[in-house]
N, C-alpha and C. Protein backbone atom coordinates (compact mmCIF):
# COMPACT_ATOMS: atom_id res chain seq x y z
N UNK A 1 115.13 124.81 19.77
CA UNK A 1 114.29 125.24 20.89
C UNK A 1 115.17 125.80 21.99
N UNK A 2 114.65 127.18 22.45
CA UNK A 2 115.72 127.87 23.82
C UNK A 2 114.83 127.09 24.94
N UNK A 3 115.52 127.14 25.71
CA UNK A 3 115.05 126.97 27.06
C UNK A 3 115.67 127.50 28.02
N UNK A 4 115.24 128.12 28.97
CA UNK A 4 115.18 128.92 30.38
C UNK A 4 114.57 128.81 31.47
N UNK A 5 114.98 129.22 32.15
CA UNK A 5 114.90 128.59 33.60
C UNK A 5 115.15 129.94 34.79
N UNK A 6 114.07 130.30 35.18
CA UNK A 6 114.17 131.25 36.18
C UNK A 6 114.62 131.02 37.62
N UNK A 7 115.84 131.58 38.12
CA UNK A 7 115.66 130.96 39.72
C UNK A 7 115.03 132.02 40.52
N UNK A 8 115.54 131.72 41.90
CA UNK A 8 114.54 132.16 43.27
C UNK A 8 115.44 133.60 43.42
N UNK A 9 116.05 133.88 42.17
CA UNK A 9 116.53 135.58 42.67
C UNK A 9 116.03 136.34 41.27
N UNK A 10 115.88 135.41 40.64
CA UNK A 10 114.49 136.18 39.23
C UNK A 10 115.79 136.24 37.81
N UNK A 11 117.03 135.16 38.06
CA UNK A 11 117.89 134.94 36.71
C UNK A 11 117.19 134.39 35.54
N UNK A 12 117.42 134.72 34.61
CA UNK A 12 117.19 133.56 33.87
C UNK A 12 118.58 133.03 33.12
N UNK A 13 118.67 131.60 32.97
CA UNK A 13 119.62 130.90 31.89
C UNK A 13 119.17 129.74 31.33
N UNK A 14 119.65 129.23 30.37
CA UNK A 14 119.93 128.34 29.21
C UNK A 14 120.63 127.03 30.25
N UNK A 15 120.07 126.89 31.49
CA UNK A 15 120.33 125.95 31.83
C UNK A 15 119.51 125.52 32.98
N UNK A 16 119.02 124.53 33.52
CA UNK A 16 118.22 123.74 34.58
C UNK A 16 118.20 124.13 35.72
N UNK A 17 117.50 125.07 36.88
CA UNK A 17 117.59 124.75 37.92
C UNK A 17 118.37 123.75 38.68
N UNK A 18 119.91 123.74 39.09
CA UNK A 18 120.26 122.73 40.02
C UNK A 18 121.49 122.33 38.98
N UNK A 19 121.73 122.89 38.03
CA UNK A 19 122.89 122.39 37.34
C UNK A 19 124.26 122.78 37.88
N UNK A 20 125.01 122.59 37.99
CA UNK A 20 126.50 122.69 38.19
C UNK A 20 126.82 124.21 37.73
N UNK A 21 126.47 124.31 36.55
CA UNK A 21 126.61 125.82 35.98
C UNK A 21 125.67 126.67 36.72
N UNK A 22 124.87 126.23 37.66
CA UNK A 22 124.10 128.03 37.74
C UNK A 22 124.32 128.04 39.53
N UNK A 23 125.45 127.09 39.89
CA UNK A 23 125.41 127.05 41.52
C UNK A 23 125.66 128.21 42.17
N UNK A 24 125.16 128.86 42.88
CA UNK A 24 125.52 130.46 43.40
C UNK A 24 126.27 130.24 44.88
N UNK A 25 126.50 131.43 45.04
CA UNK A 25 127.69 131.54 46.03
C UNK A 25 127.12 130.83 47.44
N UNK A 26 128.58 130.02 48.42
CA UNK A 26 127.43 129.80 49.29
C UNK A 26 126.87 130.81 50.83
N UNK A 27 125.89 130.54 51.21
CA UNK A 27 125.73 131.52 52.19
C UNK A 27 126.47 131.79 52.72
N UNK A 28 126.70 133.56 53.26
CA UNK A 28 127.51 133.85 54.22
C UNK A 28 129.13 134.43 53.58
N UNK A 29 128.97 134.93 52.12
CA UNK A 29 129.91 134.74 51.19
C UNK A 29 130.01 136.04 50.76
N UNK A 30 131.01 137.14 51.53
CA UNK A 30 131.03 138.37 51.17
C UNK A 30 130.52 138.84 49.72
N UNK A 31 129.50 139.93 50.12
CA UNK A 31 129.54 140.06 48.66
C UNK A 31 129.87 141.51 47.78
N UNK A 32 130.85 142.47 48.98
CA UNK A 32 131.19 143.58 48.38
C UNK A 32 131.46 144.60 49.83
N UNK A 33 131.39 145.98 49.38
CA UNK A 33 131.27 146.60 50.13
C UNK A 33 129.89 147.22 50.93
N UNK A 34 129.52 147.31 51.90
CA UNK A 34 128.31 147.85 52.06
C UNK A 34 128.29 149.65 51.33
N UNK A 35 126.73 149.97 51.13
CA UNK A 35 126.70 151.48 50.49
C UNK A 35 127.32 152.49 51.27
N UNK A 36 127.80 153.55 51.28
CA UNK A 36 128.29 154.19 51.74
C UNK A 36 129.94 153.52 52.21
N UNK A 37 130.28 152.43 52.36
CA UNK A 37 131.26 152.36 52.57
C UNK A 37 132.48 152.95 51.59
N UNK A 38 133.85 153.04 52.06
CA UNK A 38 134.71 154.11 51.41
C UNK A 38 135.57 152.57 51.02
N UNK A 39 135.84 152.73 49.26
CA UNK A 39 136.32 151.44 48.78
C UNK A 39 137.86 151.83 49.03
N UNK A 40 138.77 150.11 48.27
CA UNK A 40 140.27 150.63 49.01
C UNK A 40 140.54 150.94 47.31
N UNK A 41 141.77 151.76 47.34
CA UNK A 41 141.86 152.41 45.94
C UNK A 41 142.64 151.36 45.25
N UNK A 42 142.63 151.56 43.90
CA UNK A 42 142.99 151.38 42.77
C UNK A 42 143.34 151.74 41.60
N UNK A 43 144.41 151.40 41.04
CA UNK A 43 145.19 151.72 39.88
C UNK A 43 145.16 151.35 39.05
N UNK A 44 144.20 151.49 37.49
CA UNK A 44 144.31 150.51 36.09
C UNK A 44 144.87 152.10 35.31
N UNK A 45 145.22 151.75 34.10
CA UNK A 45 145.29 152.05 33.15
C UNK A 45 144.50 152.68 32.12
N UNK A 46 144.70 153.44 31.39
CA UNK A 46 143.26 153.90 30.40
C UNK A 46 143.63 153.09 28.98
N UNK A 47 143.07 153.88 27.67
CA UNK A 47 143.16 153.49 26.97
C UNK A 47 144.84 154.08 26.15
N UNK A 48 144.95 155.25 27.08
CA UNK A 48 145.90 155.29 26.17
C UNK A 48 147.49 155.23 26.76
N UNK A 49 146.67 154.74 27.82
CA UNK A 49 147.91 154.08 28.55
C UNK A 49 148.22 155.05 29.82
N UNK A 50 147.86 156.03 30.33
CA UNK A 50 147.76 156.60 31.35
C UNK A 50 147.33 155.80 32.53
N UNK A 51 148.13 155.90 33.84
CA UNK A 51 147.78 155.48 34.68
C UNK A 51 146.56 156.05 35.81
N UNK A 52 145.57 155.73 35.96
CA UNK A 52 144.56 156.42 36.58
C UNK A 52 144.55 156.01 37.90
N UNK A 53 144.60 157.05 39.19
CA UNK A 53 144.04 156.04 40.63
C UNK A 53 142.50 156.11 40.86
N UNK A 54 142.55 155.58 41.35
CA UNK A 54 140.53 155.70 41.58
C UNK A 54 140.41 156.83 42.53
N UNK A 55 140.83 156.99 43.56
CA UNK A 55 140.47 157.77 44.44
C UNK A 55 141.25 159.36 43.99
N UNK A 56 142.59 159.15 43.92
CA UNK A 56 143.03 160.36 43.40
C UNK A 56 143.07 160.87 41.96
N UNK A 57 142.60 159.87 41.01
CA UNK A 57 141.77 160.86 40.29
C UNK A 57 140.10 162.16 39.99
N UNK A 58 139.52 161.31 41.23
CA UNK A 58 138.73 161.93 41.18
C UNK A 58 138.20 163.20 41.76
N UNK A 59 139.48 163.49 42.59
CA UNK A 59 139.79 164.03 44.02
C UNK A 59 138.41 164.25 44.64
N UNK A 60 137.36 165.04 44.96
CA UNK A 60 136.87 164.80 45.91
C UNK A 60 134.86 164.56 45.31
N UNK A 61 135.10 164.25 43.82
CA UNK A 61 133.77 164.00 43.33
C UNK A 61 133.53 162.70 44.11
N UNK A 62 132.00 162.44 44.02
CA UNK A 62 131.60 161.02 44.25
C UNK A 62 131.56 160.53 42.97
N UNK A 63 131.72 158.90 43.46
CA UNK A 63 131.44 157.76 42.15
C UNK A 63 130.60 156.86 42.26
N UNK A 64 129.90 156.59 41.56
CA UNK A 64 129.25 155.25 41.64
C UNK A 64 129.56 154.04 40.70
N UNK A 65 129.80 152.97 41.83
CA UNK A 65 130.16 151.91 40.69
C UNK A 65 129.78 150.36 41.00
N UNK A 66 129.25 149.71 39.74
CA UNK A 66 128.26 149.13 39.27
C UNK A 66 128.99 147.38 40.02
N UNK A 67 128.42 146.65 40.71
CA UNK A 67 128.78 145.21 40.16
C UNK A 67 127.87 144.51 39.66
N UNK A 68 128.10 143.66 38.17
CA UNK A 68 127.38 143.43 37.77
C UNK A 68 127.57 141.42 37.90
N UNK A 69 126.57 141.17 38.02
CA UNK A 69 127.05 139.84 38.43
C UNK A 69 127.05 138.96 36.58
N UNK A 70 127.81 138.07 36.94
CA UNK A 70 128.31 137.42 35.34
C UNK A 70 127.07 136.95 34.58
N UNK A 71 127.10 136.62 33.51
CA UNK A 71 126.45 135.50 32.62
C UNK A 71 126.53 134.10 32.91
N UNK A 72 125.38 133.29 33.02
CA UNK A 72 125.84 132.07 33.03
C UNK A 72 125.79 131.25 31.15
N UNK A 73 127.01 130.57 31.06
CA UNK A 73 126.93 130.06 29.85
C UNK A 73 126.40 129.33 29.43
């Protein structure tokens, strides 16, 4: 039998209202940049090993980018 459990921001998980596992951040707890704000840059890697910057690769396109908040287990 699954069981789920919706909270007061419309999640669902495989675990109880009020469990240890689904405790969310506490108030007042940055949670990014506001829209329009200009992010600070960054440097990963691709796949083939090229170094990419965020900002100066894209030079002056816009981006949009996603946070996706985790899974609870």
């Amino acid at each position: 039998m699954s069981f789920h459990e919706r909270d007061h921001l419309g999640f669902d998980a495989p675990a109880p209202v009020g469990h240890p596992a689904r405790a969310n951040m506490p108030d007042g707890t940055p949670t990014g940049p506001d829209i329009g704000e200009r992010l600070p840059d960054w440097v990963l890697t691709d796949h083939t090993g090229r170094t990419i910057g965020f900002h100066a690769d894209r030079g002056d396109a816009k981006a949009a980018v996603v946070f996706f908040r985790s899974a609870v287990w």
